[in-house]
Each structure stands twice: as structure tokens, then as C-alpha cells.
Protein backbone atom coordinates (compact mmCIF):
# COMPACT_ATOMS: atom_id res chain seq x y z
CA UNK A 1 28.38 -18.40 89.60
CA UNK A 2 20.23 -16.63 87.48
CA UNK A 3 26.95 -17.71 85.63
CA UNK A 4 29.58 -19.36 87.29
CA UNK A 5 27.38 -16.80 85.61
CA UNK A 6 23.59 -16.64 85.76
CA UNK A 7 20.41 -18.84 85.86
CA UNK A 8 21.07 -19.93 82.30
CA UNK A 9 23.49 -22.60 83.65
CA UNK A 10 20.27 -24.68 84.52
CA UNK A 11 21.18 -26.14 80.94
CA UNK A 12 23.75 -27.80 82.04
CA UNK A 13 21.70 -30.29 83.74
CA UNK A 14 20.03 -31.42 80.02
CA UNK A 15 23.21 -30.85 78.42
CA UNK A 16 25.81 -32.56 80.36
CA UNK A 17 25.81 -36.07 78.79
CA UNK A 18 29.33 -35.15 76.84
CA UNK A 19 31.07 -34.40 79.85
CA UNK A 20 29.81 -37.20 81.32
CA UNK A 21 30.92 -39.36 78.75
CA UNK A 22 34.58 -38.60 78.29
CA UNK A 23 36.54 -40.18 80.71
CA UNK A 24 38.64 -37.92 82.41
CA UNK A 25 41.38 -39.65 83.99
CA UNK A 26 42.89 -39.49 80.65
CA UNK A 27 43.71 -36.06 80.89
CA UNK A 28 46.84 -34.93 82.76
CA UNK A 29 46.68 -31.87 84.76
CA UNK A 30 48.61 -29.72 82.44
CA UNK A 31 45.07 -29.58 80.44
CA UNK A 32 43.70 -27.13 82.96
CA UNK A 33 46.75 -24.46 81.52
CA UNK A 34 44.23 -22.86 78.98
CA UNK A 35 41.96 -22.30 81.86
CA UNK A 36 44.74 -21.11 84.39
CA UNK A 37 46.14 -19.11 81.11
CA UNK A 38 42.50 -17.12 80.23
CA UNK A 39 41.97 -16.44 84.48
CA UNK A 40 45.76 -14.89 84.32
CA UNK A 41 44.94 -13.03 81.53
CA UNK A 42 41.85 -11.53 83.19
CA UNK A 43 43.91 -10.79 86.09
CA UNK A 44 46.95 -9.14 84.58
CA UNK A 45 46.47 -7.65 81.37
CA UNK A 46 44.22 -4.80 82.81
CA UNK A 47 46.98 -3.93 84.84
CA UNK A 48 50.07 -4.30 82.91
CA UNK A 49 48.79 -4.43 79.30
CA UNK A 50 45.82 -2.38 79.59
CA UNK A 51 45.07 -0.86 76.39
CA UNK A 52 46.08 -4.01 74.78
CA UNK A 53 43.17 -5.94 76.72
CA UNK A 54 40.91 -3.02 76.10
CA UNK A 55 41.75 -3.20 72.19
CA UNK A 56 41.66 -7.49 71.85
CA UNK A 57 40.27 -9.44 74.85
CA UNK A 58 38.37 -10.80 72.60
CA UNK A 59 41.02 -12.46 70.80
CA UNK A 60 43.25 -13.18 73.89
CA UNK A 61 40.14 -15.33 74.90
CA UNK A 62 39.76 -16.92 71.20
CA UNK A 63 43.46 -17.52 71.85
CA UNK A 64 43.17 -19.37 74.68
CA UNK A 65 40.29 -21.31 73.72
CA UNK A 66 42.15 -22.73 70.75
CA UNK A 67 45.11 -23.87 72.98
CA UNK A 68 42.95 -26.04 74.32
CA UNK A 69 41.08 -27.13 71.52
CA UNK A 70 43.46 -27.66 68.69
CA UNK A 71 45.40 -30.02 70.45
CA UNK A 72 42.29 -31.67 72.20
CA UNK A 73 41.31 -32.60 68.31
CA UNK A 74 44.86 -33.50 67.49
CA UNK A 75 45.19 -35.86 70.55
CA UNK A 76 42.09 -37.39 71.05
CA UNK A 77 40.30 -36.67 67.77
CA UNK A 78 38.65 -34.47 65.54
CA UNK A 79 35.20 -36.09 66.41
CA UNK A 80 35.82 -35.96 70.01
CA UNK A 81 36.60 -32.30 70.01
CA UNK A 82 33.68 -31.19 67.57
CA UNK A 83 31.11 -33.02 70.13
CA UNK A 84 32.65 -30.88 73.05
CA UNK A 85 32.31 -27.34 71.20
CA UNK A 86 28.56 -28.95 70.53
CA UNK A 87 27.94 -29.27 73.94
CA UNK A 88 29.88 -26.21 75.21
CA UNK A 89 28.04 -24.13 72.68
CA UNK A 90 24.47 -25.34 72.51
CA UNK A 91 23.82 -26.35 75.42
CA UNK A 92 26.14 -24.19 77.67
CA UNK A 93 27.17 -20.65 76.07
CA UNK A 94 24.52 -20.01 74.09
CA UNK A 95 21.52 -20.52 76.26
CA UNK A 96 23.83 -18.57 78.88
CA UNK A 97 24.29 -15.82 76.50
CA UNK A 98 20.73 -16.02 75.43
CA UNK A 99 19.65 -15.14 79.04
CA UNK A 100 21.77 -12.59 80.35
CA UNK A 101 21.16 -10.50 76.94
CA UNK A 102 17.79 -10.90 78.05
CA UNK A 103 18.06 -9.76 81.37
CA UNK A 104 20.20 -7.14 80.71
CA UNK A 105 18.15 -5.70 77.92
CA UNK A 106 15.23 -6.30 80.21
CA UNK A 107 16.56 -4.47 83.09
CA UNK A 108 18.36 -1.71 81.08
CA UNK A 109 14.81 -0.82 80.00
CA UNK A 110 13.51 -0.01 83.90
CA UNK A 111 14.85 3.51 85.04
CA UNK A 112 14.53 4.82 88.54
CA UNK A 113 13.95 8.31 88.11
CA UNK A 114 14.60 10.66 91.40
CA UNK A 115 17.43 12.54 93.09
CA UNK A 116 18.39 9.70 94.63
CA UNK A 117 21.89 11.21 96.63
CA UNK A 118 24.15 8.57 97.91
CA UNK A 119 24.21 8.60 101.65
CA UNK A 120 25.28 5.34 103.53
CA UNK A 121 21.75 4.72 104.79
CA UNK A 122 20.17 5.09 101.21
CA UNK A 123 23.17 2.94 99.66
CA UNK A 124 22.14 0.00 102.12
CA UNK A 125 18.98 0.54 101.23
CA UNK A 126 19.29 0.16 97.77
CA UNK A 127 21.52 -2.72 98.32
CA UNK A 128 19.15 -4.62 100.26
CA UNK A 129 16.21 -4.66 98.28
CA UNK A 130 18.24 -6.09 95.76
CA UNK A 131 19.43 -8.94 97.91
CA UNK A 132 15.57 -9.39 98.45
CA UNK A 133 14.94 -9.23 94.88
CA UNK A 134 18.31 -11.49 94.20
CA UNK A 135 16.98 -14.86 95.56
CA UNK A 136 12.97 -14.09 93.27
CA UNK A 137 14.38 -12.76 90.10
CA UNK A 138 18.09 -13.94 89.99
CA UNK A 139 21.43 -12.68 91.07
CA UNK A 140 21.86 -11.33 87.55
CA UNK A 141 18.04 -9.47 87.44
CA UNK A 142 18.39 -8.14 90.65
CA UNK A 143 21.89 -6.72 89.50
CA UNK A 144 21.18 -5.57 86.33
CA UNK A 145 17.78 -3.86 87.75
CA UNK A 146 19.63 -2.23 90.98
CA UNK A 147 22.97 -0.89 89.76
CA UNK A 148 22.24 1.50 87.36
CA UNK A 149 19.96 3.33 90.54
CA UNK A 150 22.87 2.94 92.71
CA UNK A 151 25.70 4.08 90.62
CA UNK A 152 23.61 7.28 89.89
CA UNK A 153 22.52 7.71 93.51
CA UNK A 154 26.67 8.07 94.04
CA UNK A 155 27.31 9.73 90.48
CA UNK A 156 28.60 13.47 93.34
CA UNK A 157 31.07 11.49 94.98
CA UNK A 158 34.83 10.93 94.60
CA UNK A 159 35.07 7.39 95.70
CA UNK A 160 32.36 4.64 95.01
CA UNK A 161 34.37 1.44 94.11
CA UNK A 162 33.62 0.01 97.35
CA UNK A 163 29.64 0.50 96.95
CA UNK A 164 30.01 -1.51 93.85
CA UNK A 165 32.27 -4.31 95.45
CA UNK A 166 29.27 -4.62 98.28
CA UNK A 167 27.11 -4.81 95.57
CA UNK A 168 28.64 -8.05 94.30
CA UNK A 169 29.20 -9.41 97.42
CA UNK A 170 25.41 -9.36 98.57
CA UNK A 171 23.23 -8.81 95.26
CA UNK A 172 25.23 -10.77 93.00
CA UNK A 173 26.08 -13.97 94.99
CA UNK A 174 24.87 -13.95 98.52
CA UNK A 175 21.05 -13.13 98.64
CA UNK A 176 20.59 -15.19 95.71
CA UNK A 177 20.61 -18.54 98.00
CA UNK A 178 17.33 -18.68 99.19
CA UNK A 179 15.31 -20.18 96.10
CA UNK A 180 16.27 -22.42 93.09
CA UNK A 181 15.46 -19.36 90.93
CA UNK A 182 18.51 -17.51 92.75
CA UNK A 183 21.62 -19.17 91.65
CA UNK A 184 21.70 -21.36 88.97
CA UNK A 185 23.59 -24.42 91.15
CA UNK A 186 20.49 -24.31 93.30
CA UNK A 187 18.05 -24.45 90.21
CA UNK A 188 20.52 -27.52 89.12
CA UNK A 189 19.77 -29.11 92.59
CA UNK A 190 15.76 -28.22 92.32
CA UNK A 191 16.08 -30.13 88.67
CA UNK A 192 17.84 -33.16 90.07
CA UNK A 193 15.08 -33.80 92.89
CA UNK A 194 15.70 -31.30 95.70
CA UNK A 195 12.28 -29.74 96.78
CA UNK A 196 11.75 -26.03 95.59
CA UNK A 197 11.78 -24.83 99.27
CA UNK A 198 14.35 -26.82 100.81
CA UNK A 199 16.94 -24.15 100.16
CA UNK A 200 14.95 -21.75 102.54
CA UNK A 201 17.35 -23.84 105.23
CA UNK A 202 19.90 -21.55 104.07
CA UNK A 203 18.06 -18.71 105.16
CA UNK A 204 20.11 -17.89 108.66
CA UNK A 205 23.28 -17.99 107.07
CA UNK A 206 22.39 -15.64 104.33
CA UNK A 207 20.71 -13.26 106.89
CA UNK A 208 23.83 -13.77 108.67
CA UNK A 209 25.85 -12.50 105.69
CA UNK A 210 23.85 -10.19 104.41
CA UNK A 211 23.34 -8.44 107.89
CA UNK A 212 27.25 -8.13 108.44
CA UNK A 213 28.19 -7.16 105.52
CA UNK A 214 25.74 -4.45 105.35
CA UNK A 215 26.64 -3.30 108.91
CA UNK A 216 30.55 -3.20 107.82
CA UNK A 217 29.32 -1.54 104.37
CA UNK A 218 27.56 1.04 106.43
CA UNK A 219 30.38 1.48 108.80
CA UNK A 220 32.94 1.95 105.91
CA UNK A 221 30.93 4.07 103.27
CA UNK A 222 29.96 5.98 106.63
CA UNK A 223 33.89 6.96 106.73
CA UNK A 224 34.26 7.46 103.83
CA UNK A 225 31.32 9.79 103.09
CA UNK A 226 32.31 11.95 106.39
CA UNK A 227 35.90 12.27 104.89
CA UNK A 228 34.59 13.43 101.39
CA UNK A 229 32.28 15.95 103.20
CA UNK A 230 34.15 18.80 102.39
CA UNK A 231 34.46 18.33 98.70
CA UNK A 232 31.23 16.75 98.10
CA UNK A 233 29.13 19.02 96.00
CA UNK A 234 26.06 20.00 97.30
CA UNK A 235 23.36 17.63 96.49
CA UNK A 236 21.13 18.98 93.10
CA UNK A 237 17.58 20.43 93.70
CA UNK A 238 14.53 17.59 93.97
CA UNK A 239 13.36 18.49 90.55
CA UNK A 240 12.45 15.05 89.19
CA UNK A 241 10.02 13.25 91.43
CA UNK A 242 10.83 9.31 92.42
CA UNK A 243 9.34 6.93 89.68
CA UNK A 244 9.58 3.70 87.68
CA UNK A 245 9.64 4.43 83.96
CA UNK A 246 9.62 1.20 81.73
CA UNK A 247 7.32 -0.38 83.93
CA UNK A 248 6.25 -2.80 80.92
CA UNK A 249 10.05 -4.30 81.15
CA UNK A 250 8.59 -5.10 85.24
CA UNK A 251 6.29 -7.71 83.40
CA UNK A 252 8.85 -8.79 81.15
CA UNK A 253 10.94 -9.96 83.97
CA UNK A 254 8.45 -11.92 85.22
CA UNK A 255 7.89 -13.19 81.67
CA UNK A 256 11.86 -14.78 82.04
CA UNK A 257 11.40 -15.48 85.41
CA UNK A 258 8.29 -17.83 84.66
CA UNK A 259 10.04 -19.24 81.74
CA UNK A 260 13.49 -20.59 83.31
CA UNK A 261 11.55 -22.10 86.04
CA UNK A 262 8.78 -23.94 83.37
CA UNK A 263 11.64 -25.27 81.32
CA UNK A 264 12.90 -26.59 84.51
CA UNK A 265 9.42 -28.66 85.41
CA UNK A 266 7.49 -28.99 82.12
CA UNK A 267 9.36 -32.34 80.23
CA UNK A 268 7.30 -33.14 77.64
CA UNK A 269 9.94 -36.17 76.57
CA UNK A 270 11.04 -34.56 73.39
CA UNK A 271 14.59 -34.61 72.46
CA UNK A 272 17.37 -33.88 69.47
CA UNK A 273 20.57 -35.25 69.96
CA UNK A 274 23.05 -32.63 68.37
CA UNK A 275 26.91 -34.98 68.41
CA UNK A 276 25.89 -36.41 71.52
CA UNK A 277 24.61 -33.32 73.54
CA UNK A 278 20.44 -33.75 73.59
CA UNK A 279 18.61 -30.47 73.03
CA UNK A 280 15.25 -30.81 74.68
CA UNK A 281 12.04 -28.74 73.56
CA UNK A 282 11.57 -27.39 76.72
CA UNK A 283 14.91 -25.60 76.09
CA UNK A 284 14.86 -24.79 72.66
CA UNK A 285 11.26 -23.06 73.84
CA UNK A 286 12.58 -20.88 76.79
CA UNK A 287 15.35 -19.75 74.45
CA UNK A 288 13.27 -18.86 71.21
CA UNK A 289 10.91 -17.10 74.26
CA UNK A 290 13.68 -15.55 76.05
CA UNK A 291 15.37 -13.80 72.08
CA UNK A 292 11.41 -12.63 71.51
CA UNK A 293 11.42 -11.14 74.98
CA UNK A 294 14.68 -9.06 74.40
CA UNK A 295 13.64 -7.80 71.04
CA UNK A 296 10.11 -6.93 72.79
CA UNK A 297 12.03 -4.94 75.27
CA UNK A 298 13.54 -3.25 72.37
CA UNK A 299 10.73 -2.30 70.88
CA UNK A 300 8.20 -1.12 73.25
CA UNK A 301 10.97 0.70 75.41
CA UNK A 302 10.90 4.21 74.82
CA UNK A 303 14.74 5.82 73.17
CA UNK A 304 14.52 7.99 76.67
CA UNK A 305 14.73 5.46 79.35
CA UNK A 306 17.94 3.67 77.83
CA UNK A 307 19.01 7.27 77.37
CA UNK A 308 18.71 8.14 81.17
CA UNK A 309 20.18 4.46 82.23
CA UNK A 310 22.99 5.53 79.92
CA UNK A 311 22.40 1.75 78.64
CA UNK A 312 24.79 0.47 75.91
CA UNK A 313 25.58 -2.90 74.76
CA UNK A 314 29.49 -3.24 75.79
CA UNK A 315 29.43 -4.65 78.60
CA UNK A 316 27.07 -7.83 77.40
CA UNK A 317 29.84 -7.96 74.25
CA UNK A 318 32.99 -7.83 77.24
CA UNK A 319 31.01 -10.99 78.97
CA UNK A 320 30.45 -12.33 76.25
CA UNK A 321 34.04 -13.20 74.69
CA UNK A 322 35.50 -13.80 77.89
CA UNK A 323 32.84 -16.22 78.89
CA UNK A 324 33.50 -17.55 75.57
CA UNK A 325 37.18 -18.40 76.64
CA UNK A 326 35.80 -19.56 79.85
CA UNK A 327 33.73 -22.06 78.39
CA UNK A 328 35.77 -23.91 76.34
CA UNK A 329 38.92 -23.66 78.44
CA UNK A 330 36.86 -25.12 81.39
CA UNK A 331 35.46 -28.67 79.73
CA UNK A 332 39.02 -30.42 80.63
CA UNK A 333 38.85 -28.83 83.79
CA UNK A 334 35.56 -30.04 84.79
CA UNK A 335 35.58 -33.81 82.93
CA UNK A 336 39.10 -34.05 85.64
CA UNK A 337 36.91 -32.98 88.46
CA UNK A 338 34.17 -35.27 87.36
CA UNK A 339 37.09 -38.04 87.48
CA UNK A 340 36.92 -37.90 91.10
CA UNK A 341 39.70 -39.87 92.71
CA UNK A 342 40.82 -41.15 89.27
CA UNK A 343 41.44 -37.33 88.02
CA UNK A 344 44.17 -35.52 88.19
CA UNK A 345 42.74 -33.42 90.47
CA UNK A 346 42.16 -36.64 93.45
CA UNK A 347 43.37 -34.50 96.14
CA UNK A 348 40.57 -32.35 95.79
CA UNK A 349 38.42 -35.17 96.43
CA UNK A 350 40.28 -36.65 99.22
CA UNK A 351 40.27 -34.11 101.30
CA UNK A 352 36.68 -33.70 101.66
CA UNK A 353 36.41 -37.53 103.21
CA UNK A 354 37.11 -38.79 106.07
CA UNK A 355 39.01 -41.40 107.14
CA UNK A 356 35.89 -43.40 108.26
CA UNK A 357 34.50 -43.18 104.47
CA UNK A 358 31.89 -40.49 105.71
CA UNK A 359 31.81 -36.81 103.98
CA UNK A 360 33.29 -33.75 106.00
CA UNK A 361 30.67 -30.64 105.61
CA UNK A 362 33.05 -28.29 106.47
CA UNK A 363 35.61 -29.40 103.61
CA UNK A 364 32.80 -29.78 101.11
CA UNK A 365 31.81 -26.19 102.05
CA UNK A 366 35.52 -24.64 101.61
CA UNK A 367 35.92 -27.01 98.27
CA UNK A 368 33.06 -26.17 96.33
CA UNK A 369 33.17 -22.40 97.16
CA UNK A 370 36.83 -22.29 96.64
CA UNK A 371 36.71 -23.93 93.28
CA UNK A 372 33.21 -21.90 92.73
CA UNK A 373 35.84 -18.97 93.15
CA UNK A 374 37.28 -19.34 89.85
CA UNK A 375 35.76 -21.90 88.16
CA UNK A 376 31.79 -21.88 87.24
CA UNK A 377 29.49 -22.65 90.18
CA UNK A 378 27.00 -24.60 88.45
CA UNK A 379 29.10 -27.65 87.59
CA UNK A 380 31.08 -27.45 90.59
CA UNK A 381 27.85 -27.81 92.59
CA UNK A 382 26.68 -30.97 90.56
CA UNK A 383 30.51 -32.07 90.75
CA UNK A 384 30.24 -32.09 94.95
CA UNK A 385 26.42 -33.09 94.46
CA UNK A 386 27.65 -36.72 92.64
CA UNK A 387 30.29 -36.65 95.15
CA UNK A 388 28.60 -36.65 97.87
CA UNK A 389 26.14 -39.72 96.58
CA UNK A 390 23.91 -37.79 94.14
CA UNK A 391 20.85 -39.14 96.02
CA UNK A 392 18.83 -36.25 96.54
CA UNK A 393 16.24 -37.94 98.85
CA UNK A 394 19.68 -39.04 101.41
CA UNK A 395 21.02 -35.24 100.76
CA UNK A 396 17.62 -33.60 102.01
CA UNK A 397 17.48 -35.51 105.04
CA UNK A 398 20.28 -37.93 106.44
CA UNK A 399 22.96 -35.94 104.41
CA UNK A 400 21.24 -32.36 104.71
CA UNK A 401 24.39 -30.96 106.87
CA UNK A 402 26.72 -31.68 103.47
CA UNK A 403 24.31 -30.54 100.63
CA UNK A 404 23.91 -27.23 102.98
CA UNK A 405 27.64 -26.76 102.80
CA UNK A 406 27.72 -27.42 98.88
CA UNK A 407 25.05 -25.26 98.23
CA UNK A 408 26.36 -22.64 100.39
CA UNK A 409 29.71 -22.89 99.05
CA UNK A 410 28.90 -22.49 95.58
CA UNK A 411 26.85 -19.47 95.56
CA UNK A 412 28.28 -17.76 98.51
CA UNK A 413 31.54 -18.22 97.18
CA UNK A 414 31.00 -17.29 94.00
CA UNK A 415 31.63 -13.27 95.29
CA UNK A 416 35.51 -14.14 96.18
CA UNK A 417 36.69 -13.21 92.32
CA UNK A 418 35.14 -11.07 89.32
CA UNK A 419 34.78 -14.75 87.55
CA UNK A 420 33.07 -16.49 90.21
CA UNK A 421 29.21 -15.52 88.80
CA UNK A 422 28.39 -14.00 85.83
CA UNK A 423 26.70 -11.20 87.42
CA UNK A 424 30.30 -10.11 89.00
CA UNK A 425 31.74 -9.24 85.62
CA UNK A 426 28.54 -7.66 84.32
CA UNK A 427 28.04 -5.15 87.50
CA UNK A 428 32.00 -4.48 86.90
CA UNK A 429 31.58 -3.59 83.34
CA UNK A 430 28.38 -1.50 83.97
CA UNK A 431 30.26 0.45 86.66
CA UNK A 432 33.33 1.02 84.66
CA UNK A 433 31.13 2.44 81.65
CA UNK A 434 29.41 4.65 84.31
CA UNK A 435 32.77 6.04 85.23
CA UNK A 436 33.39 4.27 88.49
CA UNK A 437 37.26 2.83 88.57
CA UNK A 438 37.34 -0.29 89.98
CA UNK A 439 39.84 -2.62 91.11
CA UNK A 440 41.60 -5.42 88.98
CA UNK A 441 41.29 -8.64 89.34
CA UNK A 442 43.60 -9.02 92.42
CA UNK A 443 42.34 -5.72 93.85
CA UNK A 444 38.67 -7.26 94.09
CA UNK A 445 40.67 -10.41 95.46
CA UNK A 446 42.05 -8.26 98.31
CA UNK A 447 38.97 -6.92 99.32
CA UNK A 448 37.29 -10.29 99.04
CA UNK A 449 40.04 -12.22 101.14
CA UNK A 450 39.77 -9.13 104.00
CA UNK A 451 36.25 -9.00 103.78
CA UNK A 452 34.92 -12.40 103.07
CA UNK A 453 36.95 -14.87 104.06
CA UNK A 454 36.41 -14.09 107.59
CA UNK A 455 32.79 -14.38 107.47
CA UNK A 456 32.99 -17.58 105.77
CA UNK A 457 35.10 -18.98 108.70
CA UNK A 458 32.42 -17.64 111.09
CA UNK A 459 30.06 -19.50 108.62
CA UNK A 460 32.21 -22.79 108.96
CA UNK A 461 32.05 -22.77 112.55
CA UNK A 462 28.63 -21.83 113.42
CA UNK A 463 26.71 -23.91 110.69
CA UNK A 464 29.11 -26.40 108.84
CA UNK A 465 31.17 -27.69 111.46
């Protein structure tokens, strides 16, 4: 899924003694019907029910949540239960939350002034200094600081769904594989020992990706814009010159940028255990840092700029109660997977061994991405991480083809459904406000099966055989 969902994630690797804790090969797989339950509801509801999502996904995600956590308590205890919303919440959602508000605010307060007219050259353009920007400043400030630009660069023409789709696919997952600081399963492998710059490895994959899926974005928006040529309006004079305004948000970013990766070195061995979930001060820092930083943004950012961005706060409150859902509906889910061969979910695990004991890069690649799909890919990296030994030293070096195909596989992946990252809903939800229609949930799927699943085999075979 810096969500799964963004960098904030990087909490998880603090914050995960809970899940650690509870066994789970006591769960059976019907636990994981919550989850499935909240993912269908995301899927259908907008398409069958719409203007009853519209009116209460909020509460259709409450709802879900509390089928899995009334009878958690009733089963295995009130304590039990109370310790998982502790850890969910403190040191999961709200530190997530905390961060994308931040970069969203943050971003929201940069405007790209100019007649900026939506030709396939300038989309890829735009596009691709984002997917530069996505691996330095996060898959969800890259997307938050590019798509606002992009939707109004395309604001004359009749179809621009698939400009936003590309977006996801390159901005919002795939460019942001290069440093810890892109993805937040990469920032949990930086905190568990990998060095800063080993991910660079991935670096001729993710040209690889990026380059063909900008050369079959160009190819299609090409079409497309030559079929719309004879309703397209005429472009609008060049009256407003090409500028930044908000420039002080530009040092801002950097501000959050600085912070997630401090709280991810500086351990100054001070600690609160909160029901079993330990809150460190390096976290409880960033955060307080990150909530100033958004209300800073508020403040110094002229009424104008969020004006011209159009900015509004609905889309953080949409990601916000569905991720809320999400995150509670997903702790059975992951203490199974975290069961390994003992959890209900053991042919998962076996199929990424082989018969000689030794792991099988290609089926760690296709099972973390795959699961990174739908569920979060920060814990589904560290999931495959364990798996594969957990010895970061073995995984640079003797083991380097398998923790290239997990960390591949998560944030790659994370593009094949609206749920995969964070920054997937967000972009959605900014686009839709704009006025762009895009596709359900199984409409995005259909684009990201013909589109991306392809690649990845090409992937598979030329680096993860």
C-alpha cells in the first residue's frame, strides 16, 4: 500500500507486538468474512447501491468493523479485544491518519498555476515527474502534489478516467520503489536492518514499468485525444503565466519528509506501553510534529490557492472511515497470515517453498503482491519478510533474489485494486470531486488485470525467475 496506504505504516514496525502475540492458529478462516465483507462493500455498493454508499459508508464500515469485533470480545475476551483496537488505533490508524491529513493538507496548499492543456506528451510529462518525485517524497506526496495539475491540465476534455488510472499505476505504487521513503513496506524493511540504498536494486524493474506503461499511456491517451479532436474546445488563451504558488507548503514537505525518516533512525530507548502496544517517543514526536505541520499549512496558506486547487476536505473524511473498517477488519486476517503453516491460511505459505525447503522468488513475488492487492502492503511485506527468515543481513546478500521479489511485489502490486495503497483511494476521491467519473471497484480491476498483469509476468520472467 508514504497505505496498504502511505508512509505512515512505518508504525507498524514499533507497534506490532499485539499481533505478534496472539496466536493465530486459533482463528478459523471464517474470521477473514468482515474483511472479505468491507472489500465487497467497496466493490458493489457504488454500483448497485450508490446513493446509499454515498449517504453511509461510513457506517457500512463501522458495521463491519463491529462484526468482527463484538464477537472477537465475546469469544476470546473483552481484554483481548480492547488490546487489539489499542494497537489498531494508536499505533496503526491514527499515525496513518495523522500523515496523510498532513500530506494532503500540505500538498493541497501548492498550486500550479498555467494553462497547462492536456495533450498526451504533457500528460506523460506530468506523470513522470511524479514517479520521480514518488520514490523522494512518497507515493502519497507525489500524488497529492501532481493530481490536482493533471486533472486541470485535462479539465476541456470528455474522457480522462484513464489519465487518472495511469496515475495510480505509476505515481501511486510503482515509482515509489526506489527508496525506503517511497513505500512504506520498504521503510519497514530499512527499519528492520536493510541498508537505505539497497532498494536502488529495484531500479531496472521500475524503469521497466514505468517506461511501458508510459509508452502504452501515450499510445492510448494519443487515441483517444485524436478521436475527441473534433469536439474538444479550443484550448483558452495563455493568460496566467506557469508558477508555483504556496511555495512555503514546498518546505513543509520536506519538513514531513525529514520527520518520518528521523523517527525511523533516532531511538532514544523511551517507551509507554498502552495494553500491550509500546508507543515510543520517537513516534509520539513525528506525530505531535506532523498535526503542527498541517495546522501551519493552514495558516500561512493563502484562502486563494486552496480556492484554485478547488481543495476540500472529503476525500481525507471518505479514506478515512473506510480505512477505519479496513483496519480493524484486517487484524484476524493478518495474525492468520502471521500463523504461517499453522494458519488457516497454510496454503499461502506452502506454495511459496519448495520441495527442497528453499524459497521460490517467483511465488514470493506473485504472493505478496497478490495479497498486497487487497490487503495492506506493509504487513504483508513483513509477513513474507519473517517468512522468508527475517535475517536481513542473509536477505541482502545470499537471499537478495527473494527479498527483491517481496519488495517488488508489495509495492508494485499494490496498483492492481483502489485498496491496495492508500494513495489509490485518495487520487480516486480527488478525481471524482474534480468531476472526473471513474470506474468502480471492478472497473479499475479490469483495467489493472489487462494492463498490469501482463507486465508483471514479463517482470516474473526477466527478474524473479
Amino acid at each position: 500500500m508514504l497505505a496498504a496506504i502511505g508512509l505512515a505504516m512505518v508504525l507498524l514496525a514499533p507497534g506490532e507486538a499485539w499481533a505478534a502475540e496472539f496466536d493465530g492458529s486459533r482463528l478459523a478462516g471464517w474470521w477473514a468474512i468482515p474483511f472479505a465483507g468491507i472489500l465487497l462493500s467497496i466493490a458493489v455498493l457504488p454500483l448497485v447501491a450508490p446513493r446509499v454508499w454515498h449517504r453511509h459508508y461510513g457506517k457500512i464500515a463501522l458495521g463491519w468493523a463491529l462484526a468482527f469485533f463484538v464477537p472477537f470480545a465475546l469469544i476470546f475476551g473483552a481484554a483481548a479485544a480492547a488490546a487489539g483496537l489499542v494497537h489498531a488505533m494508536a499505533a496503526e490508524y491514527i499515525p496513518f491518519i495523522i500523515l496523510l491529513t498532513a500530506l494532503f493538507t500540505v500538498a493541497g496548499g501548492i498550486y500550479i498555476r498555467g494553462n497547462l492543456h492536456g495533450s498526451p506528451a504533457l500528460n506523460c510529462l506530468l506523470i513522470a515527474i511524479g514517479a520521480v518525485l514518488a520514490s523522494f517524497m512518497g507515493t502519497t506526496g507525489a500524488s497529492m502534489l501532481m493530481i490536482r495539475p493533471l486533472i486541470r491540465a485535462n479539465d476541456d476534455r470528455e474522457h480522462t478516467a484513464h489519465v487518472v488510472i495511469f496515475f495510480i499505476f505509476i505515481v501511486s505504487n510503482i515509482a515509489g520503489s526506489l527508496t525506503p521513503l517511497g513505500d512504506p513496506p520498504l521503510f519497514l524493511g530499512f527499519l528492520k536492518g536493510v541498508t537505505f540504498f539497497w532498494t536502488m536494486r529495484l531500479f531496472p524493474e521500475t524503469l521497466f514499468c514505468t517506461a511501458v506503461l508510459l509508452a502504452i499511456f501515450f499510445a492510448l491517451d494519443s487515441w483517444i485525444y485524436r478521436r475527441e479532436g473534433a469536439s474538444r474546445p479550443d484550448p483558452t488563451p495563455d493568460d496566467e503565466t506557469l508558477g508555483i504558488d504556496g511555495k512555503a507548503n514546498l518546505l513543509l514537505l520536506l519538513a514531513i519528509m525529514g520527520l518520518v525518516l528521523i523517527s525511523g533512525t533516532w531511538n532514544p530507548g523511551i517507551a509507554w506501553n498502552v495494553m500491550g502496544t509500546d508507543l515510543t517517543l520517537q513516534q509520539v514526536v513525528r506525530d505531535l510534529a506532523l498535526v503542527a505541520i498541517t495546522a501551519l499549512s493552514l495558516v500561512i496558506t493563502a484562502r486563494s490557492v486552496r480556492e484554485a486547487n478547488q481543495y476540500s476536505f472529503g476525500p481525507m473524511l471518505e479514506v478515512g472511515k473506510l480505512f477505519f473498517g479496513i483496519f480493524l477488519t484486517i487484524i484476524p486476517v493478518i495474525a492468520m497470515l502471521r500463523a504461517g503453516p499453522d494458519g488457516a491460511f497454510a496454503p499461502i505459505v506452502r506454495l511459496v517453498t519448495a520441495a527442497d525447503g528453499q524459497p521460490i522468488p517467483a511465488a514470493y513475488f506473485w504472493a505478496t503482491g497478490l495479497l498486497s492487492s487487497f490487503l495492506d502492503n506493509a504487513p504483508t511485506y513483513l509477513v513474507f519478510f519473517n517468512l522468508a527468515g527475517g535475517d536481513p543481513q542473509q536477505l541482502m546478500t545470499t537471499l537478495s533474489p527473494v527479498l527483491m521479489a517481496v519488495s517488488a511485489g508489495a509495492v508494485f502490486m499494490g496498483a492492481n485494486s483502489y485498496i491496495g495503497n492508500a494513495p489509490n483511494l485518495m487520487v480516486k476521491a480527488v478525481a471524482e470531486e474534480r468531476g472526473v467519473t471513474m470506474p468502480g471497484f471492478f472497473g479499475y480491476m479490469a483495467w489493472s488485470v489487462g494492463v498490469l498483469v501482463p507486465l508483471f509476468v514479463v517482470v516474473t520472467w526477466i527478474w524473479h525467475r
